[in-house]
N, C-alpha and C. Protein backbone atom coordinates (compact mmCIF):
# COMPACT_ATOMS: atom_id res chain seq x y z
N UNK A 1 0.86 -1.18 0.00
CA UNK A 1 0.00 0.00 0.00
C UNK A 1 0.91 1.24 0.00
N UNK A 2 0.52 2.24 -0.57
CA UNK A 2 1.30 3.51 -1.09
C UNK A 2 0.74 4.43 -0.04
N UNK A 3 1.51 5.49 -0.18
CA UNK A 3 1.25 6.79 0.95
C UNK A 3 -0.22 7.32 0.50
N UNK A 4 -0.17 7.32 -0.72
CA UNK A 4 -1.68 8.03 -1.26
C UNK A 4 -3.11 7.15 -0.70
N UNK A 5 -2.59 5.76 -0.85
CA UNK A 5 -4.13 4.57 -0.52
C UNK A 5 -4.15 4.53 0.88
N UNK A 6 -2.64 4.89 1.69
CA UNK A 6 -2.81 4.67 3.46
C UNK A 6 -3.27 6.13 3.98
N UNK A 7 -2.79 7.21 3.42
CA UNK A 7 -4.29 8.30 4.19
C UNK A 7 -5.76 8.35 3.67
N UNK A 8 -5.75 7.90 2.41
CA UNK A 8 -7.21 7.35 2.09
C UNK A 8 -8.00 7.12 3.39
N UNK A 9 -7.21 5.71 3.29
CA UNK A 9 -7.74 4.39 4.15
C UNK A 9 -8.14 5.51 4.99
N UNK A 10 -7.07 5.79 6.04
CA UNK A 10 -6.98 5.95 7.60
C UNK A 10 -7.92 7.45 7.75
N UNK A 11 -7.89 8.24 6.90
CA UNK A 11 -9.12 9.42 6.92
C UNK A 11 -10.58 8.86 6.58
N UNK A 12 -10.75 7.64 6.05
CA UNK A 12 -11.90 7.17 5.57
C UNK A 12 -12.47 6.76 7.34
N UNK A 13 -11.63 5.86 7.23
CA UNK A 13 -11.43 4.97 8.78
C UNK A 13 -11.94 6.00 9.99
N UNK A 14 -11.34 7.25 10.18
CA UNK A 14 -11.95 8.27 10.77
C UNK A 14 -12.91 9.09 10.67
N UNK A 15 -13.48 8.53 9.31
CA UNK A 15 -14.98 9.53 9.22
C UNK A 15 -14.38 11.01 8.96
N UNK A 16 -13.33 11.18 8.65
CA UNK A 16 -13.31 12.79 8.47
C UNK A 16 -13.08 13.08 7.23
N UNK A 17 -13.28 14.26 6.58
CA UNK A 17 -13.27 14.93 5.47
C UNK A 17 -11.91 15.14 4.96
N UNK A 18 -11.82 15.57 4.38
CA UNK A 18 -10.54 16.05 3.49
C UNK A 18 -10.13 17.30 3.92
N UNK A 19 -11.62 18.01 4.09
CA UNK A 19 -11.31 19.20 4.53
C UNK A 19 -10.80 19.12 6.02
N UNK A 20 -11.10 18.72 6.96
CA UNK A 20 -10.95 18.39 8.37
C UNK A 20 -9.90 18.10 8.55
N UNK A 21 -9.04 17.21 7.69
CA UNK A 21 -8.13 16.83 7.74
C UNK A 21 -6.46 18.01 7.39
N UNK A 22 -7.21 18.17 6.10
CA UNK A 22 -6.55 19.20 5.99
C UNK A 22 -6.43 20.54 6.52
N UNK A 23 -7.57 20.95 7.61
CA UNK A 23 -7.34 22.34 8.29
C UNK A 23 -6.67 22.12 9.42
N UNK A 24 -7.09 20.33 10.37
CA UNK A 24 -5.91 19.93 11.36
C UNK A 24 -4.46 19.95 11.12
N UNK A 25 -4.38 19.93 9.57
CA UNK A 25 -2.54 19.55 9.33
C UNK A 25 -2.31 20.84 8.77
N UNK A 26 -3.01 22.00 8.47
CA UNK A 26 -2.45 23.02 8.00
C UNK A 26 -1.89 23.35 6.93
N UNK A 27 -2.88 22.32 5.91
CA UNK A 27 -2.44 22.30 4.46
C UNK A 27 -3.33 22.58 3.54
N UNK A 28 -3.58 22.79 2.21
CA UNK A 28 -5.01 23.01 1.81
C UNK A 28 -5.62 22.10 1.59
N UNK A 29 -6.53 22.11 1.00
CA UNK A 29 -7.48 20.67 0.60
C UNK A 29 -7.10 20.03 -0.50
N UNK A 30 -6.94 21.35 -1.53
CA UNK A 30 -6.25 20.66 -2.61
C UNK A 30 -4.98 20.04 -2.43
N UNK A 31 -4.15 20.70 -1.60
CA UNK A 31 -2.82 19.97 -1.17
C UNK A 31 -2.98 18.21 -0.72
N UNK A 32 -4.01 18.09 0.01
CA UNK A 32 -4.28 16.90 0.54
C UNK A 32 -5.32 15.97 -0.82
N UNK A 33 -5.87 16.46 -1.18
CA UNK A 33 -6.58 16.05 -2.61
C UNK A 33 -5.09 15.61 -3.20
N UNK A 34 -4.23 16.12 -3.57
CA UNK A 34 -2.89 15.59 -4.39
C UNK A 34 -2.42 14.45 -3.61
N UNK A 35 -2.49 14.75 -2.68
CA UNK A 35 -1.61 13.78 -1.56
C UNK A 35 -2.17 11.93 -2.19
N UNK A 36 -3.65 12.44 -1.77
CA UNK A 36 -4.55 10.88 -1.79
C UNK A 36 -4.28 10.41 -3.09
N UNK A 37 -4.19 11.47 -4.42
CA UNK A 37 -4.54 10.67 -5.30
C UNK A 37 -2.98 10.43 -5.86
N UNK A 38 -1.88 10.81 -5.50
CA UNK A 38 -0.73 10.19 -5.06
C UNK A 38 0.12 10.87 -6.19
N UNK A 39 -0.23 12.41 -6.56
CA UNK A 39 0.83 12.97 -7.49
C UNK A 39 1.24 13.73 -7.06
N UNK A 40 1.36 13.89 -5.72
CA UNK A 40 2.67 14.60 -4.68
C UNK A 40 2.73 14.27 -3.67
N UNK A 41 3.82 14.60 -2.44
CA UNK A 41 4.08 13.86 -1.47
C UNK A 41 4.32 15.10 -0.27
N UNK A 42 4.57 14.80 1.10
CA UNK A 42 4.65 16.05 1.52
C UNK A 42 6.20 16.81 1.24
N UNK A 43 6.30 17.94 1.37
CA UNK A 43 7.95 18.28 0.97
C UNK A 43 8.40 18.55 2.58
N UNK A 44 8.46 18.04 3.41
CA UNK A 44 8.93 18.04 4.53
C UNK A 44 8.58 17.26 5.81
N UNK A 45 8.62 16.64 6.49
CA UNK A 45 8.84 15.83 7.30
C UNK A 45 7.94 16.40 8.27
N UNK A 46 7.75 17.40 8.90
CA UNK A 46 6.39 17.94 9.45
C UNK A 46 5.57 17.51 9.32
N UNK A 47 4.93 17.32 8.00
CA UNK A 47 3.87 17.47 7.36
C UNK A 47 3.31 15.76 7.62
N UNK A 48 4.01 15.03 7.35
CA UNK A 48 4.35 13.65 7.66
C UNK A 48 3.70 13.88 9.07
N UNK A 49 4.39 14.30 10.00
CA UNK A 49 4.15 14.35 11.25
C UNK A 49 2.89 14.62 11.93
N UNK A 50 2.03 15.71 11.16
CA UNK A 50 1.08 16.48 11.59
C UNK A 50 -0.04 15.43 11.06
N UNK A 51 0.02 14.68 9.33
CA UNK A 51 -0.84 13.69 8.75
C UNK A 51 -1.26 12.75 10.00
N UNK A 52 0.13 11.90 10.08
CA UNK A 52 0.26 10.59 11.57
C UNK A 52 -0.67 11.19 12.86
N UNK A 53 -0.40 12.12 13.34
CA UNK A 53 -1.00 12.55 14.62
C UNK A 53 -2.75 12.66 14.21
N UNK A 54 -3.42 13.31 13.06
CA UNK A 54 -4.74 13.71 13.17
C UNK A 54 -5.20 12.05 12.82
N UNK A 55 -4.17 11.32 11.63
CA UNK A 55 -5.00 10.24 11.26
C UNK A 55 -4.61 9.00 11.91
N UNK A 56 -4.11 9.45 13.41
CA UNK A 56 -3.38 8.18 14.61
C UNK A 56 -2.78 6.81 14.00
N UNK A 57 -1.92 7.59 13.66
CA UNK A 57 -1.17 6.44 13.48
C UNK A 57 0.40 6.65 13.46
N UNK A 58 1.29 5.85 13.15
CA UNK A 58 2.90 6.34 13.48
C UNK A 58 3.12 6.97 11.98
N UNK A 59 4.17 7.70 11.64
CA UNK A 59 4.71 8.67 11.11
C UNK A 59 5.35 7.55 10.18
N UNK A 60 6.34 6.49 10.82
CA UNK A 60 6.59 5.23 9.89
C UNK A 60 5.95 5.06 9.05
N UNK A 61 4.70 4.61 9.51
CA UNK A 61 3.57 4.19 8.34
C UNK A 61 3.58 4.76 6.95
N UNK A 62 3.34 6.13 7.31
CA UNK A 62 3.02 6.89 6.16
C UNK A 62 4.25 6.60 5.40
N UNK A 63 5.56 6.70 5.58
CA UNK A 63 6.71 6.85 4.89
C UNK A 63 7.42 5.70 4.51
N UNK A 64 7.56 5.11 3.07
CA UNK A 64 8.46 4.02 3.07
C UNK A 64 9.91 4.43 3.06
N UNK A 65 10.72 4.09 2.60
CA UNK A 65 12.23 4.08 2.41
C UNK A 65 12.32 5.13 1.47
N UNK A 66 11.25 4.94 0.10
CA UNK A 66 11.51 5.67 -0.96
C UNK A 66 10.54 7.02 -0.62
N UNK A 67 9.68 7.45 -0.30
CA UNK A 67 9.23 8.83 0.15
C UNK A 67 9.91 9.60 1.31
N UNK A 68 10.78 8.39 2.06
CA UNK A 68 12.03 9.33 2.81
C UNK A 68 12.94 9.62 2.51
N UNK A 69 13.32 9.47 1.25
CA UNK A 69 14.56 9.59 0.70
C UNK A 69 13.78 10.78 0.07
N UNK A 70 12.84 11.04 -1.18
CA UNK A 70 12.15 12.43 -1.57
C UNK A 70 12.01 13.28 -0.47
N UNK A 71 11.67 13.16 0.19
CA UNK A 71 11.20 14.02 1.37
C UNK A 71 12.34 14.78 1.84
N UNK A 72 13.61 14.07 1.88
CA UNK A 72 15.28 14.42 2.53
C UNK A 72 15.43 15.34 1.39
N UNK A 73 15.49 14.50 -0.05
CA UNK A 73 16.37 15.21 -0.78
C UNK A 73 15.72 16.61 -1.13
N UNK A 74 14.18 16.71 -1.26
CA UNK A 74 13.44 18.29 -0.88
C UNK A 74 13.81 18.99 0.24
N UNK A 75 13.89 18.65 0.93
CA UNK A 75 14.16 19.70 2.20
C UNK A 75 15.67 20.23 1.66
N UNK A 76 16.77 19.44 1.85
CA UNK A 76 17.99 19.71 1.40
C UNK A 76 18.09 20.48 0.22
N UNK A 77 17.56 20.31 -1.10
CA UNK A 77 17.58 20.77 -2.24
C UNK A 77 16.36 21.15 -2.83
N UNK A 78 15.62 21.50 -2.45
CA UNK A 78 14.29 22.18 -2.99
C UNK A 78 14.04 20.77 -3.82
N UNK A 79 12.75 21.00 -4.85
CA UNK A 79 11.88 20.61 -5.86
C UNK A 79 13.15 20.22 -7.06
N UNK A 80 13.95 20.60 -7.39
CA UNK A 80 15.07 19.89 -7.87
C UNK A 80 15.52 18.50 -7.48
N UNK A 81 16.13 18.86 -5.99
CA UNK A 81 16.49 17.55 -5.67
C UNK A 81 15.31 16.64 -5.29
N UNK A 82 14.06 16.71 -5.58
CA UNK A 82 13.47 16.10 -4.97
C UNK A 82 12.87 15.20 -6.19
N UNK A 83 12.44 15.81 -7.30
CA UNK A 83 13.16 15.40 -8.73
C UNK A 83 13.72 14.39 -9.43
N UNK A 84 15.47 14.93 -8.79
CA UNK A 84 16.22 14.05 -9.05
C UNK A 84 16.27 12.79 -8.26
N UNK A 85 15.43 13.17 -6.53
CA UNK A 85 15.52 11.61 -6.25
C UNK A 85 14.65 10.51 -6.71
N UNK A 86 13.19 11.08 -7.37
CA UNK A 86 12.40 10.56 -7.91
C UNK A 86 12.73 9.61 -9.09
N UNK A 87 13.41 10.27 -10.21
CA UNK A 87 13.84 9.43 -11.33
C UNK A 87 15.03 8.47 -11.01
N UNK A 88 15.78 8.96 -9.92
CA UNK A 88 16.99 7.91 -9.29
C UNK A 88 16.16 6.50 -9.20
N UNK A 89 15.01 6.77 -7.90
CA UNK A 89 14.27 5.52 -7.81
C UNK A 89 13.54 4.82 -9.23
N UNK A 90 13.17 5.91 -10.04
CA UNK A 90 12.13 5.13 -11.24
C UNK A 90 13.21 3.98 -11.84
N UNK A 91 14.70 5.24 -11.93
CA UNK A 91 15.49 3.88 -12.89
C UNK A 91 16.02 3.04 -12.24
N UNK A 92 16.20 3.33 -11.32
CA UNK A 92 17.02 1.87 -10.15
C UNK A 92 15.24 0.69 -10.28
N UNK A 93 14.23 1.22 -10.13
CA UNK A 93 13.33 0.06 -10.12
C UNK A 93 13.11 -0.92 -11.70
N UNK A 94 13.62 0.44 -12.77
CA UNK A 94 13.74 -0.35 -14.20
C UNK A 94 14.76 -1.10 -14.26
N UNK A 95 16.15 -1.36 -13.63
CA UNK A 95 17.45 -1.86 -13.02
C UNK A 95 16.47 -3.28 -12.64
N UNK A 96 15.82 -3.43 -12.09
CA UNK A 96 15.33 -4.87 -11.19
C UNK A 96 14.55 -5.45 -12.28
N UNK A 97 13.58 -4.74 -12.96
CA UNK A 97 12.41 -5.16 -13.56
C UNK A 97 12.72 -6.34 -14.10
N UNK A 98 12.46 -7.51 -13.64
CA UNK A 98 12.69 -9.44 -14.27
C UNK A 98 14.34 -9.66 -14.04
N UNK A 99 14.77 -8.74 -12.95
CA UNK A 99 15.84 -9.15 -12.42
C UNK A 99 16.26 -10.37 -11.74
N UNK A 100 17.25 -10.49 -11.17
CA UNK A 100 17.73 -12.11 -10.00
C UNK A 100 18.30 -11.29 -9.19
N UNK A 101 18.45 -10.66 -8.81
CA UNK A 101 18.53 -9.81 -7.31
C UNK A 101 18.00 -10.19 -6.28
N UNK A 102 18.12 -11.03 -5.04
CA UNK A 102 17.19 -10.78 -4.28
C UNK A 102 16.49 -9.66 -3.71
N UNK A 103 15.51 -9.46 -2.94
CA UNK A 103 15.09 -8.33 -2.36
C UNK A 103 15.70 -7.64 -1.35
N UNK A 104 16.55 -8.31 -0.70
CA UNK A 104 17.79 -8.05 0.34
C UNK A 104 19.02 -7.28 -0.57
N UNK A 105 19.52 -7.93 -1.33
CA UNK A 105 20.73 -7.26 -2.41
C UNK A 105 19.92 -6.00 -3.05
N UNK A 106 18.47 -5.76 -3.94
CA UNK A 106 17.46 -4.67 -3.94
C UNK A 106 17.92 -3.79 -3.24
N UNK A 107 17.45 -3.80 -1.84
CA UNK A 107 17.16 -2.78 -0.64
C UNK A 107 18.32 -2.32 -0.45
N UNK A 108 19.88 -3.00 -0.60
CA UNK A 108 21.20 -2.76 -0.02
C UNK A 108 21.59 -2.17 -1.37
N UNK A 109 21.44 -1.84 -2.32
CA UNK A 109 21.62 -1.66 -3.81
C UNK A 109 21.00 -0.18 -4.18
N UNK A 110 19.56 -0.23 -3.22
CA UNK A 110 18.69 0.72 -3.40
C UNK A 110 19.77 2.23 -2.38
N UNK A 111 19.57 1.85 -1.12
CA UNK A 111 20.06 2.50 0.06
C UNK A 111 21.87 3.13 -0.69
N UNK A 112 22.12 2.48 -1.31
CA UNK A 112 23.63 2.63 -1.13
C UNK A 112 23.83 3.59 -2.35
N UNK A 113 22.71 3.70 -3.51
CA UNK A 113 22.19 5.06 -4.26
C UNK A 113 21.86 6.21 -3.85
N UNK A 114 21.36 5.61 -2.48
CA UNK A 114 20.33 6.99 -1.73
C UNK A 114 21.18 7.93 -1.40
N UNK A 115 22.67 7.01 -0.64
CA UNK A 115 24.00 7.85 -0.24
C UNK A 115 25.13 8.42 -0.99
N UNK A 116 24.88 7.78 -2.46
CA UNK A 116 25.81 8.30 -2.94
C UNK A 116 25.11 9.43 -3.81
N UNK A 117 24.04 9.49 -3.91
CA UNK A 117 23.10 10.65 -4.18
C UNK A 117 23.52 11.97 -3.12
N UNK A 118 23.23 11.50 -1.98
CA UNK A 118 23.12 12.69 -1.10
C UNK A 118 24.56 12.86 -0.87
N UNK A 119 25.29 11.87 -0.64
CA UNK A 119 27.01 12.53 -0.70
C UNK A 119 27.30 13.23 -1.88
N UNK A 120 27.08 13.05 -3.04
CA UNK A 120 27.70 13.94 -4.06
C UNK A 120 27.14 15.02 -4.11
N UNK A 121 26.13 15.14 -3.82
CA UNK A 121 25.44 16.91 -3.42
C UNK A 121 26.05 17.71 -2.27
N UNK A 122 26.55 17.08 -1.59
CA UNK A 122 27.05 17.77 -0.33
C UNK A 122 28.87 17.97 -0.45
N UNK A 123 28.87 16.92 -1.58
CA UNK A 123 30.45 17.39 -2.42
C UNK A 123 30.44 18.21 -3.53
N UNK A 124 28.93 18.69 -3.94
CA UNK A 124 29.13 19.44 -5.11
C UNK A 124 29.69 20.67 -4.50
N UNK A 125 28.92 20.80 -3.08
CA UNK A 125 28.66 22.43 -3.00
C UNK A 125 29.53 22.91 -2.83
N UNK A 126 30.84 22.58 -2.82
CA UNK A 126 32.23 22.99 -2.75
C UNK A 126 32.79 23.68 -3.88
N UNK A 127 32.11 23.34 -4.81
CA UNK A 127 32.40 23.72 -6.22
C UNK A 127 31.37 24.70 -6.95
N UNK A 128 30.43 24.88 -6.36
CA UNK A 128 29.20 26.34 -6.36
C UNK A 128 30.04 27.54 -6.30
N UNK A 129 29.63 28.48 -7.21
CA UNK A 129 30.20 29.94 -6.73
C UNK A 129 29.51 30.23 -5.75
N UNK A 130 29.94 31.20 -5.43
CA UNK A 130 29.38 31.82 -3.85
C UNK A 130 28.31 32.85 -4.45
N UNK A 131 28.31 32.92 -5.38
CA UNK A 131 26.78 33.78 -5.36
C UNK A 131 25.33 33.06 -6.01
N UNK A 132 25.71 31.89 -5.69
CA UNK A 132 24.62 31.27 -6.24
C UNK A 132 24.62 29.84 -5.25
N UNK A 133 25.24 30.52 -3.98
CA UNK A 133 24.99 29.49 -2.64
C UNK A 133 24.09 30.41 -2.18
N UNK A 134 23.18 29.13 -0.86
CA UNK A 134 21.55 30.14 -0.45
C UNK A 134 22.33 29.64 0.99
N UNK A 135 21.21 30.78 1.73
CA UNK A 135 21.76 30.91 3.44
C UNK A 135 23.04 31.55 3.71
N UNK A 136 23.34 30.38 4.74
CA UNK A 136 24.73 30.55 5.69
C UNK A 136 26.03 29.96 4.86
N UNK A 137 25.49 29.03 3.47
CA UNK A 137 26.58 28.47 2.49
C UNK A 137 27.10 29.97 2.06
N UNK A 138 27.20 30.91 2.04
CA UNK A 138 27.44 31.84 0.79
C UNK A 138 28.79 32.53 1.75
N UNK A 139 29.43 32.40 3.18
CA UNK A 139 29.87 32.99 3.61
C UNK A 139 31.11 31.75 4.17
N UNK A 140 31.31 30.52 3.59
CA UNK A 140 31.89 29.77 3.81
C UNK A 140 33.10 29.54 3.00
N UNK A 141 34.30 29.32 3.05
CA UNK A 141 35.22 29.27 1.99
C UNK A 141 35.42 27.86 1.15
């Protein structure tokens, strides 16, 4: 079951609206309308947080491996990186498709993308000019 069919479920399960739901988590309706029908995800880990609490359940739930890895690489890198972690996963899952991998070698195969994803971003930024670093990066040598 996907993030979109498990707040379904669990808002159905509670009798509450979309709207209800969405004025407890502080998002719009349409925001949560995207959510269910599963063509966006939250862009931050909050949001995750605030879903779990109105629709009782753990924060785990909502999140597999692969919407925590989107979720990281948005916060860190905006709608870009979040993007790029998306198609990382599409082609690593075209990588398996009628593969002999087990699902163990998969997951350790999958994970070990996730890091060398997020390590090479955190080695790019060394190589950014400084006027096109955001924040507290722009004052770093």
């Amino acid at each position: 079951m996907n993030f979109a069919e498990k707040i379904k479920e669990l808002r159905k399960a509670q009798k509450l609206t979309q709207q209800e739901v969405a004025d407890a988590c502080n998002i719009t309706k349409r925001t949560l309308q995207n959510y269910e029908a599963g063509s966006s995800y939250p862009k931050q880990r909050e949001i995750y947080s605030r879903l779990a609490k109105v629709l009782n359940c753990e924060q785990s739930y909502l999140m597999t491996e692969e919407e925590a890895f989107i979720t990281e690489a948005s916060e860190l890198y905006g709608r870009r990186g979040a993007k790029q972690a998306e198609r990382i996963l599409e082609q690593t899952a075209a990588m398996f498709a009628g593969g002999e991998l087990s699902d163990a070698d998969q997951i350790a195969f999958l994970n070990e993308i996730q890091s060398l994803y997020l390590d090479s971003k955190i080695r790019a930024k060394k190589f950014t000019p400084k006027k096109y670093r955001t924040g507290g990066d722009a004052n770093q040598a």
